[in-house]
Protein backbone atom coordinates (compact mmCIF):
# COMPACT_ATOMS: atom_id res chain seq x y z
CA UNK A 1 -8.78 -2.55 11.36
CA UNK A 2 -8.10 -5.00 8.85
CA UNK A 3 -8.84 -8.74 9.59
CA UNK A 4 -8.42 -10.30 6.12
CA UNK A 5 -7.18 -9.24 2.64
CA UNK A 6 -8.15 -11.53 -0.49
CA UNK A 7 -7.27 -12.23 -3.85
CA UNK A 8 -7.71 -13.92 -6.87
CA UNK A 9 -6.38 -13.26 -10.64
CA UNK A 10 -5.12 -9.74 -9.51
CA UNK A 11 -1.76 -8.48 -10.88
CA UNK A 12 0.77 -11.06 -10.01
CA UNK A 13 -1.74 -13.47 -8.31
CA UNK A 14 -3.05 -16.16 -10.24
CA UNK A 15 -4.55 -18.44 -7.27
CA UNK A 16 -6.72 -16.90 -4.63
CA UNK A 17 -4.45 -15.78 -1.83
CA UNK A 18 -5.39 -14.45 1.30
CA UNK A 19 -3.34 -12.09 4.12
CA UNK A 20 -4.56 -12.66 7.42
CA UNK A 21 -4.47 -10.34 10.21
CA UNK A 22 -6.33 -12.73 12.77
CA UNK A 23 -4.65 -13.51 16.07
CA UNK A 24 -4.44 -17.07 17.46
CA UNK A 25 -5.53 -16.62 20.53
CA UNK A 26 -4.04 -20.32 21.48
CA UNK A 27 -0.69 -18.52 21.34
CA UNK A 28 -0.57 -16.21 24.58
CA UNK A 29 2.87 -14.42 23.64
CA UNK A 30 3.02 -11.15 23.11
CA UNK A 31 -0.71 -9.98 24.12
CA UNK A 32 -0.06 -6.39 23.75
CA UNK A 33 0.35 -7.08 19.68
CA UNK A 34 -3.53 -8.25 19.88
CA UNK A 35 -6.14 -5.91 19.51
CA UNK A 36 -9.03 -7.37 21.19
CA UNK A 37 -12.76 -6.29 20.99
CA UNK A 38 -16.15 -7.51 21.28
CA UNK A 39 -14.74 -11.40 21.36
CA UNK A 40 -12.43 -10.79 17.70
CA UNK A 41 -8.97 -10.67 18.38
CA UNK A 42 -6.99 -8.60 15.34
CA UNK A 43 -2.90 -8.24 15.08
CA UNK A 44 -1.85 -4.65 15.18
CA UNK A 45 1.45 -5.13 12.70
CA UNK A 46 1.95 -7.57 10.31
CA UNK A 47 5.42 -7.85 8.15
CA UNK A 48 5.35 -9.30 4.62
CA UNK A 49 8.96 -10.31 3.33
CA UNK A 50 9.82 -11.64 -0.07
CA UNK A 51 12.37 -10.99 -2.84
CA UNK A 52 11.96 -8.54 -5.43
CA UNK A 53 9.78 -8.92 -7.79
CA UNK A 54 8.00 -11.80 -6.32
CA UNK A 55 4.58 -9.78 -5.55
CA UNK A 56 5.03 -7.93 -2.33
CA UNK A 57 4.12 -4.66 -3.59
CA UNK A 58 1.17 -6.65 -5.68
CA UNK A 59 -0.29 -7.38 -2.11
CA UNK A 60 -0.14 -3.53 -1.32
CA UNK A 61 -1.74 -2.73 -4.83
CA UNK A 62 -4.78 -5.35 -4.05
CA UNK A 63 -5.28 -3.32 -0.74
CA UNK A 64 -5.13 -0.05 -2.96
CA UNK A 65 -7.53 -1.46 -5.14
CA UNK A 66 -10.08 -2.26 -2.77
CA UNK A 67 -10.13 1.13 -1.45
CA UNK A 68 -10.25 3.27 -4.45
CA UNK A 69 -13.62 0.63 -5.07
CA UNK A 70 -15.08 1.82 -1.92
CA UNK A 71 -14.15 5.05 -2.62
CA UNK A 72 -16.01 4.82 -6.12
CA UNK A 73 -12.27 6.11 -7.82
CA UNK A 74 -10.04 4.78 -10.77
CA UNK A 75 -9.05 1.20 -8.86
CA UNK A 76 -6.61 0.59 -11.88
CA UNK A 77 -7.56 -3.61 -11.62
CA UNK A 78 -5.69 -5.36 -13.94
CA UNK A 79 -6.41 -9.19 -14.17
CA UNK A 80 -3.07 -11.98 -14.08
CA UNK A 81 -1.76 -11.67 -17.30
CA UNK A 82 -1.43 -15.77 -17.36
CA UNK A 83 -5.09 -16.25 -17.07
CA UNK A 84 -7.80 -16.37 -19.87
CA UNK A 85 -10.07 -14.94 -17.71
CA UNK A 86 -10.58 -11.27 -17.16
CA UNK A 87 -12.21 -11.34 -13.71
CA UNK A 88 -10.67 -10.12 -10.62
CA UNK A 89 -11.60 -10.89 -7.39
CA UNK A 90 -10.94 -9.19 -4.13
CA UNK A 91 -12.10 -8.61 -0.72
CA UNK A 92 -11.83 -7.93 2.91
CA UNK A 93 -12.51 -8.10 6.33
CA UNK A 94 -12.42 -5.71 8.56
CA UNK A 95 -13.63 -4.12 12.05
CA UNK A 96 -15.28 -0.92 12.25
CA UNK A 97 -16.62 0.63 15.72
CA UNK A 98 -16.41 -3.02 17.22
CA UNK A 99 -18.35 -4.77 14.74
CA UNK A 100 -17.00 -7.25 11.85
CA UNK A 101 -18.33 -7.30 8.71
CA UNK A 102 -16.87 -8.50 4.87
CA UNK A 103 -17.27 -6.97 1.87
CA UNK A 104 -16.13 -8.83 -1.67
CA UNK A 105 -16.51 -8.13 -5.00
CA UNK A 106 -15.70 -9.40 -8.59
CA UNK A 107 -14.73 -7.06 -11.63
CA UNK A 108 -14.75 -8.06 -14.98
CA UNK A 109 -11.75 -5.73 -16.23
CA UNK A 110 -12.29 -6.25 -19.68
CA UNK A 111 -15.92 -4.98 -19.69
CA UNK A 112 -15.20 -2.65 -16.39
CA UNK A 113 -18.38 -3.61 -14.73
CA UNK A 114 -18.60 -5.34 -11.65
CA UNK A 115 -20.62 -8.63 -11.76
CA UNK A 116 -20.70 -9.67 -8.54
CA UNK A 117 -20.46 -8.08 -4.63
CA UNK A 118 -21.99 -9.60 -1.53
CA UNK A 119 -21.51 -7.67 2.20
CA UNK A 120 -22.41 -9.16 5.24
CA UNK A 121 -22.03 -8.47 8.82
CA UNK A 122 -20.05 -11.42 11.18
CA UNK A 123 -21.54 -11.59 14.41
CA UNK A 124 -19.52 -14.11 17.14
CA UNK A 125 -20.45 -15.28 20.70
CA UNK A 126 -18.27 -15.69 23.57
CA UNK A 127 -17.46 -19.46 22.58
CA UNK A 128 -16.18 -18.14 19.22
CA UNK A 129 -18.95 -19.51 17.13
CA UNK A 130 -19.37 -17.04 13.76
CA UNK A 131 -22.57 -16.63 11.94
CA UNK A 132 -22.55 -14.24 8.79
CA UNK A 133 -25.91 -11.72 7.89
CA UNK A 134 -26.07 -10.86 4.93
CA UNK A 135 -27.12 -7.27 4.00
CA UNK A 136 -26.59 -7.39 0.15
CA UNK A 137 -25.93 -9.67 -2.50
CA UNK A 138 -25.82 -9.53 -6.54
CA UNK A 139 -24.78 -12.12 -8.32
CA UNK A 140 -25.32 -10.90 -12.09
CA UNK A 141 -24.05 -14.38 -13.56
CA UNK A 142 -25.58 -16.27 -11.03
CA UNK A 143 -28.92 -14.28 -11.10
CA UNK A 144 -28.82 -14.34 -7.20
CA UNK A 145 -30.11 -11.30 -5.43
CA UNK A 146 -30.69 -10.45 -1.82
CA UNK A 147 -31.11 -7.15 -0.17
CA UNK A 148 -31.82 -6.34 3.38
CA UNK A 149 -34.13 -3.74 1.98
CA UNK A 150 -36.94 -5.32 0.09
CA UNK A 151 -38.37 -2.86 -2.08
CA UNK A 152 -34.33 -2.55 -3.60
CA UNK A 153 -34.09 -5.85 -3.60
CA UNK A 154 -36.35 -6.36 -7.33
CA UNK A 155 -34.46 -3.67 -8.56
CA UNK A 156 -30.91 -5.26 -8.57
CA UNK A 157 -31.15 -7.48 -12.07
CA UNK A 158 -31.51 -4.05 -13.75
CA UNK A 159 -28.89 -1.88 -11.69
CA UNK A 160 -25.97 -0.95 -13.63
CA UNK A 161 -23.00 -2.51 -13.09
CA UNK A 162 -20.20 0.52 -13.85
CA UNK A 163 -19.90 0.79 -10.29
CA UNK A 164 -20.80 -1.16 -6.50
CA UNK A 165 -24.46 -0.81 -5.76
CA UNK A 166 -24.39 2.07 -3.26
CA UNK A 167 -22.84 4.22 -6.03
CA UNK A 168 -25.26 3.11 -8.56
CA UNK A 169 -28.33 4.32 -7.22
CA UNK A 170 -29.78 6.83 -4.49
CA UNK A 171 -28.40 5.43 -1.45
CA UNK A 172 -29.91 7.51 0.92
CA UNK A 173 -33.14 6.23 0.27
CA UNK A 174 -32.60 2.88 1.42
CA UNK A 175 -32.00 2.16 5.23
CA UNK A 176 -29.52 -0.38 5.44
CA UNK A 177 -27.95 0.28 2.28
CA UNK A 178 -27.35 3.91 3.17
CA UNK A 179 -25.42 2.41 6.26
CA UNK A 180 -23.39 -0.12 4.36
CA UNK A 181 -22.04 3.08 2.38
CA UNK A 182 -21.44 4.80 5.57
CA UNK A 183 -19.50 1.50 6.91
CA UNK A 184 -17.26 1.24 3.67
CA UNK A 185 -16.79 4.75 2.92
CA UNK A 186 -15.26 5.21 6.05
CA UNK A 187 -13.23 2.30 6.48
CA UNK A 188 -11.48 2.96 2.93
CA UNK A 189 -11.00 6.53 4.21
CA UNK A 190 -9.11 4.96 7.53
CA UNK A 191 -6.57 3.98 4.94
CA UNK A 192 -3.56 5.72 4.51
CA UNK A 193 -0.91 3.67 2.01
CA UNK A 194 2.57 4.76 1.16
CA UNK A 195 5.17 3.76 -0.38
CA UNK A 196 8.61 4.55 1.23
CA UNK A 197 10.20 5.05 -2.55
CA UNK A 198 7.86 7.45 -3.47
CA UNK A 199 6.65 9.45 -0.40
CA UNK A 200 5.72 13.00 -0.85
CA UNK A 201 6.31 15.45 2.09
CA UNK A 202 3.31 16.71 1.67
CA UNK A 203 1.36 15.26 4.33
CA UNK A 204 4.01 16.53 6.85
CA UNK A 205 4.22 19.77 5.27
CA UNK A 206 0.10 20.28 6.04
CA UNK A 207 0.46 19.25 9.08
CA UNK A 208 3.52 21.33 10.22
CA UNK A 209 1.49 24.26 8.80
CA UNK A 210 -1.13 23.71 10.94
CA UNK A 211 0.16 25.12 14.90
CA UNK A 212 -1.60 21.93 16.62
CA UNK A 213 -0.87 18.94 19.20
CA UNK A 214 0.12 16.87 16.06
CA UNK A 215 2.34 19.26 15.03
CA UNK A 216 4.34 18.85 18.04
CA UNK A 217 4.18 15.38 17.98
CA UNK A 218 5.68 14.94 14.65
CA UNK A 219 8.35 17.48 15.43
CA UNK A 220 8.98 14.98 18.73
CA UNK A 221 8.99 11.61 16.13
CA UNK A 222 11.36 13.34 14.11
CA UNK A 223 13.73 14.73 16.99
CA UNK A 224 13.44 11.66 18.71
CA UNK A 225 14.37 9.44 15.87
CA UNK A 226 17.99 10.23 17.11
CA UNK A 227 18.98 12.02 13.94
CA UNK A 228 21.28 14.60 15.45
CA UNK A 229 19.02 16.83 15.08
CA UNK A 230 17.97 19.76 17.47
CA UNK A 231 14.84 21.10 16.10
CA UNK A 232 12.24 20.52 12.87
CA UNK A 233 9.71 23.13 11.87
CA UNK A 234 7.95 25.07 9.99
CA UNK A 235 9.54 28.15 9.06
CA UNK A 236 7.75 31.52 6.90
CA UNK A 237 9.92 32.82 4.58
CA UNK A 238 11.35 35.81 6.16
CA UNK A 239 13.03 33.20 8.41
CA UNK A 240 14.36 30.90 5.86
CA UNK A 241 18.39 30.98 5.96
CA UNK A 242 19.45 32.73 3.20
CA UNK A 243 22.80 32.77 0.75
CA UNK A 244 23.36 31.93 -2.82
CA UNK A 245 24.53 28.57 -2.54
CA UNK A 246 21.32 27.80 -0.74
CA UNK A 247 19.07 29.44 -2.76
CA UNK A 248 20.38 27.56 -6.70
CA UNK A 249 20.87 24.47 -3.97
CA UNK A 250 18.32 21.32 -5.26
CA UNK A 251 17.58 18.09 -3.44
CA UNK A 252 19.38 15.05 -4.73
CA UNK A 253 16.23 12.87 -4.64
CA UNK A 254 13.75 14.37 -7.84
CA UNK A 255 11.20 12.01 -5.86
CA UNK A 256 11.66 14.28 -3.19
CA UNK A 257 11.37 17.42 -5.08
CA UNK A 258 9.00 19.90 -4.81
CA UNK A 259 8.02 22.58 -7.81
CA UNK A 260 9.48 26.00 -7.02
CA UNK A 261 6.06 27.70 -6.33
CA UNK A 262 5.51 25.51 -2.95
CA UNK A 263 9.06 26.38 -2.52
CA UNK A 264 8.29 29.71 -2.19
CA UNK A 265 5.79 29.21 0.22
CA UNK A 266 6.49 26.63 2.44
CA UNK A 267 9.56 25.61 4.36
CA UNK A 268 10.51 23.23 6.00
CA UNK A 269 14.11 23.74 8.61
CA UNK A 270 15.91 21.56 10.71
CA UNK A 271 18.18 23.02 12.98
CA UNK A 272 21.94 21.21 14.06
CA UNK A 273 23.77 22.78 17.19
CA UNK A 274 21.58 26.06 16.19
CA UNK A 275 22.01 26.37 12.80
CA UNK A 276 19.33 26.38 10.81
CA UNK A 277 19.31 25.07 7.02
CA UNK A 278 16.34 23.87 4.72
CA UNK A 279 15.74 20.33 5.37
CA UNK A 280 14.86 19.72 1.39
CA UNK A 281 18.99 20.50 0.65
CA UNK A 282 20.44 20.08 3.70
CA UNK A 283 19.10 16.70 5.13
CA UNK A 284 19.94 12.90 4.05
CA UNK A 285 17.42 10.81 2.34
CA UNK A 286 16.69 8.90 5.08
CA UNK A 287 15.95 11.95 7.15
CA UNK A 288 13.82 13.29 4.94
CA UNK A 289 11.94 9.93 4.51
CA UNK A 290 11.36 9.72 8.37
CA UNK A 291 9.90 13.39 8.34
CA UNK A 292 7.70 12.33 5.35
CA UNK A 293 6.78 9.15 7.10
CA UNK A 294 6.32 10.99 10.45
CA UNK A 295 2.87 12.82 10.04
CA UNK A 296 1.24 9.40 8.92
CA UNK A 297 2.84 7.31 11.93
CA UNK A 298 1.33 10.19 14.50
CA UNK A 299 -1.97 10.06 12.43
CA UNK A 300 -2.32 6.42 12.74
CA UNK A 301 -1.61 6.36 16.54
CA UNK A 302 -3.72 9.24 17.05
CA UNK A 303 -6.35 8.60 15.35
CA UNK A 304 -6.32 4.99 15.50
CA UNK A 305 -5.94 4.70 11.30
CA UNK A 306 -4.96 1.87 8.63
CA UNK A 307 -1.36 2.41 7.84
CA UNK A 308 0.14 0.41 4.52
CA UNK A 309 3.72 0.94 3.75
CA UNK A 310 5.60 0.04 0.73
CA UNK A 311 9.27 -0.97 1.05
CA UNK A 312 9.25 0.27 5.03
CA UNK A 313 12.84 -0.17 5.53
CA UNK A 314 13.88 2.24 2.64
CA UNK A 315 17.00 4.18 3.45
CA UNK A 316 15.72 3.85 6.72
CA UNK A 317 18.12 2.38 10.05
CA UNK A 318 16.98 -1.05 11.20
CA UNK A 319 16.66 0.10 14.53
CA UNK A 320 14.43 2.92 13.85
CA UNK A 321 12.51 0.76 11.54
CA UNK A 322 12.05 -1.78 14.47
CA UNK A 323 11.42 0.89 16.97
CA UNK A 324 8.65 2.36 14.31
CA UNK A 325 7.23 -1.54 13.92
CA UNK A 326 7.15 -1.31 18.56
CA UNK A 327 5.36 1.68 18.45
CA UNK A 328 1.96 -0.10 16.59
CA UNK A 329 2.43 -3.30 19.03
CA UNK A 330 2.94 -1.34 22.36
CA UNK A 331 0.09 -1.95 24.24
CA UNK A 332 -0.85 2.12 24.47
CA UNK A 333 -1.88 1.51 21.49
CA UNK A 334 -5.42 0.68 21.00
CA UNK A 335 -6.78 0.27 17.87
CA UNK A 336 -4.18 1.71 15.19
CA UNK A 337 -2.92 -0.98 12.54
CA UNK A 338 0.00 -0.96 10.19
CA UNK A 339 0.85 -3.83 7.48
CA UNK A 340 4.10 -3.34 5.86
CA UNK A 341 6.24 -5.02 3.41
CA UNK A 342 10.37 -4.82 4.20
CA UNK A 343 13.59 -7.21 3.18
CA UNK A 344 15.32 -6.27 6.53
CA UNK A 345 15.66 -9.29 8.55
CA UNK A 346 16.62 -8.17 11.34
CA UNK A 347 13.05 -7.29 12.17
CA UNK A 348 12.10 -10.69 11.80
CA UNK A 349 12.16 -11.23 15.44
CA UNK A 350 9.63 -13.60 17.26
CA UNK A 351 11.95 -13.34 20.67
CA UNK A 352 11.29 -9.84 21.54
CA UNK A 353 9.18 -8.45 18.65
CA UNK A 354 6.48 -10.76 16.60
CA UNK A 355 3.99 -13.38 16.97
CA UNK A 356 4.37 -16.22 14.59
CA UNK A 357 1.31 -15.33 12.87
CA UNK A 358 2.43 -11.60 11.92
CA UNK A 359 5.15 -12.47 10.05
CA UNK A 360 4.11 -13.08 6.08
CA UNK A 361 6.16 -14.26 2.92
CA UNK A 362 5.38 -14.19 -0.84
CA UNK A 363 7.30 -17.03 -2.70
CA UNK A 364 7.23 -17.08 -6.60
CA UNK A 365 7.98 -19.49 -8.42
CA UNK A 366 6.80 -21.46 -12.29
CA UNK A 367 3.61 -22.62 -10.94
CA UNK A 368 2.67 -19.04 -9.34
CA UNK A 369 2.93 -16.54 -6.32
CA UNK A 370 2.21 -18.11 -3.31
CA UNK A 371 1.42 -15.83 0.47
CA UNK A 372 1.83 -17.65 3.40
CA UNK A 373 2.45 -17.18 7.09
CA UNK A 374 5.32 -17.86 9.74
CA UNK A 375 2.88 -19.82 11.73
CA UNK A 376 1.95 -22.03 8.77
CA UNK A 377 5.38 -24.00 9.96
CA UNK A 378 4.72 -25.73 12.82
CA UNK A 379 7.26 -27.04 15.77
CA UNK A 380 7.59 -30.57 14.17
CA UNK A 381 8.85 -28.82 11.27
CA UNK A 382 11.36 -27.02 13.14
CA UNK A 383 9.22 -23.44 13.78
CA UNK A 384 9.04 -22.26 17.64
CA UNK A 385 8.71 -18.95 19.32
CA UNK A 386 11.94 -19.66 20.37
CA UNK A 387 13.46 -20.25 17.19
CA UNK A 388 16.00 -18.13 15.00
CA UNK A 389 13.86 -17.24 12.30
CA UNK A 390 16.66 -15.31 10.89
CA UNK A 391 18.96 -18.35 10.77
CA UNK A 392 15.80 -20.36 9.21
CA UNK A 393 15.19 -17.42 6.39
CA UNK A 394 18.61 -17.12 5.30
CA UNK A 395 19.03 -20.93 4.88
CA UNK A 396 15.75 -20.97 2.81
CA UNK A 397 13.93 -22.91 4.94
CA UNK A 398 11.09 -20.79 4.90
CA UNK A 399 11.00 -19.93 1.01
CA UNK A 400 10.23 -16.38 -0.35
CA UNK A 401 14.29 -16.02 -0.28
CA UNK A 402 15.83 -14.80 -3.44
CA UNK A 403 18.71 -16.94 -5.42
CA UNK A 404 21.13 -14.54 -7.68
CA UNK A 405 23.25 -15.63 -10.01
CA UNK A 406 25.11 -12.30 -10.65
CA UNK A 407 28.68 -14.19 -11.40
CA UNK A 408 27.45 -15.70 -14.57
CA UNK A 409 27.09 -11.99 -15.26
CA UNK A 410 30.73 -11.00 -14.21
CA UNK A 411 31.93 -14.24 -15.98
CA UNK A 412 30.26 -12.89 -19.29
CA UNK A 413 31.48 -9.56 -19.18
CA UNK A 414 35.17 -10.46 -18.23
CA UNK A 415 35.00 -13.39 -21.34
CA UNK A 416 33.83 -10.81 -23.79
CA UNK A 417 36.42 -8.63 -22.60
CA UNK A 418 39.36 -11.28 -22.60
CA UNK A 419 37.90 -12.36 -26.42
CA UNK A 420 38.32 -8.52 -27.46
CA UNK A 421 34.55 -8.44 -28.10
């Protein structure tokens, strides 16, 4: 699970900001939001509201980053374009089989070499007390190197920097090392991100072709997501409904299209008061962004996984978006996590739904882009559990709250149009 995300001179972010996903264990509300393990206390949800444009999907693209870097793939870094400087910094915390460690790094993104990264392990007692080992640290500017393995340790002023350490030599050689590659590799791979926009079917599609206990559970999100709907499946092509007006038929949404030659293999058919019909021609937008969505929600509970979502509320019904957000905070679940960006407010909900500290904001303004938390407002300031944090938001009392101007627009058009421009 994630515990911290951080950032500095990445894409939109000038200043170092940081998203935590830490619980404050002073606050005893909502308990079954906490996942709690070995004395570390991590939220399961966390909701990140903004307008457009102000950096929300920057935050998701930071967390992208940092996993294509442990995955040693194209992280596509791209330093603030404000800045004279062409180093990015990120990093994380995060809990894997009960233990905490951190993992940061620097990347010059002019040279594409990385010129600093440090991981350490965060060990904490029952009186909360937090003491950091170190396993590895290069410092290439600094000339500071330490290694938990000593003979790799006098290598690391000549290691190239093209990529992190445990991709830039023999890993397997080295004890610890090896076992810090093991740790990140598979915590990036815990990772699924999507953006609601842009999500592919695909994931569903390989799952629905697969006849398993997660097949039937998606089929049950889907059905269950009180869409009308009487059945969802996969279907071979002999049992695909057939009839000219089916067969030139072509889905609305090209984001949503898939090339004719998976056409011709796969299917995919819902079924309404026993009709069946292809669910690619047939089926609204938001239905077919639930069943794209679906696989990766049953995933993530499953298999207790990292789930990032772009834009979550996307043609998608408040209620089933809120019902979605219950499903990661229910206390059945144990260890899955999901961090999602959204504009609907009506999720914003610390009376039946959120602790203080899971709701996030990005504000932009002249100076910069700024990411900040619901419990940064205190109760002399007019913040409670008990408040109505919708009321607050939509008087801008809590920032990160667009401020249009579109009647200047109207005004110009209607001008030009009464001066016969």
């Amino acid at each position: 699970m994630i515990v911290e995300v951080r950032a500095k001179n990445c894409y939109a972010f000038k200043d170092e900001i940081r998203l935590s996903m830490k619980a404050d264990m002073r606050n005893k509300k909502f308990g079954a939001n906490v996942h709690a393990e070995n004395n570390f206390h991590v939220l399961k949800t966390a909701g990140v509201y903004g307008p457009n444009n102000a950096g929300k999907t920057c935050l998701i693209k930071c967390i992208r980053a940092i996993k294509n870097v442990l995955l040693n793939v194209n992280s596509g870094l791209m330093n603030n374009i404000f800045t004279n400087s062409s180093i990015c910094e990120l990093g994380i915390t995060f809990m894997r089989d009960g233990r905490k460690y951190a993992y940061d790094f620097k990347f010059d993104a002019r040279k594409s070499e990385f010129i600093y990264e440090a991981f350490k392990e965060i060990h904490k007692d029952q009186y909360g007390n937090e003491k950091d080992e170190f396993w590895l640290v290069r410092d290439t500017k600094a000339k500071n190197f330490l290694c938990v393995d000593r003979e790799l340790e006098q290598m690391l002023p000549v290691v190239s920097g093209n990529s992190l350490l445990c991709y830039a030599i023999d890993a397997s050689k080295f004890e610890q090392i090896g076992k810090m590659k093991r740790i990140l590799v598979e915590f990036a791979k815990n990772i699924d991100i999507v953006n609601m926009n842009d999500i592919p079917l695909n994931h569903t599609i390989d799952l629905m072709k697969n006849r398993n206990r997660l097949q039937g559970k998606v089929v049950a999100f889907i059905k269950n997501a009180d869409l009308y709907m009487d059945d969802f499946e996969y279907a071979e092509m002999e049992r695909i409904p057939e009839g000219e007006e089916i067969a030139s038929g072509k889905p609305e949404e090209k984001v949503l299209d898939i090339p004719e030659n998976i056409m011709d293999q796969i299917r995919l058919v819902s079924t309404y008061k026993g009709v069946r019909v292809p669910s690619m021609l047939f089926d609204s937008t938001g239905t077919k962004k639930i069943a794209a969505l679906a696989s990766y929600v049953i995933e993530a509970l499953e298999q207790g996984r990292i789930l990032v979502v772009d834009e979550l509320d996307s043609s998608i019904h408040f209620k089933l978006t809120r019902a979605i957000v219950a499903m990661f905070n229910n206390e059945l679940n144990m260890d899955a996590q999901m961090i999602f960006t959204v504009h609907d407010i009506n999720l914003m909900d610390c009376k039946r739904l959120f602790r203080k500290e899971q709701i996030w904001f990005v504000h932009k303004d002249e100076a910069g882009v700024y990411v900040y938390s619901l419990a940064d407002f205190t109760a002399q300031e007019g913040v409670r559990d008990t408040t109505d944090i919708m009321e607050k938001y939509r008087r801008g009392a809590l920032g990160a709250l667009p401020d249009p101007e579109l009647i200047n627009t109207l005004l110009s058009i209607k001008g030009e149009a009464m001066n016969g421009e």
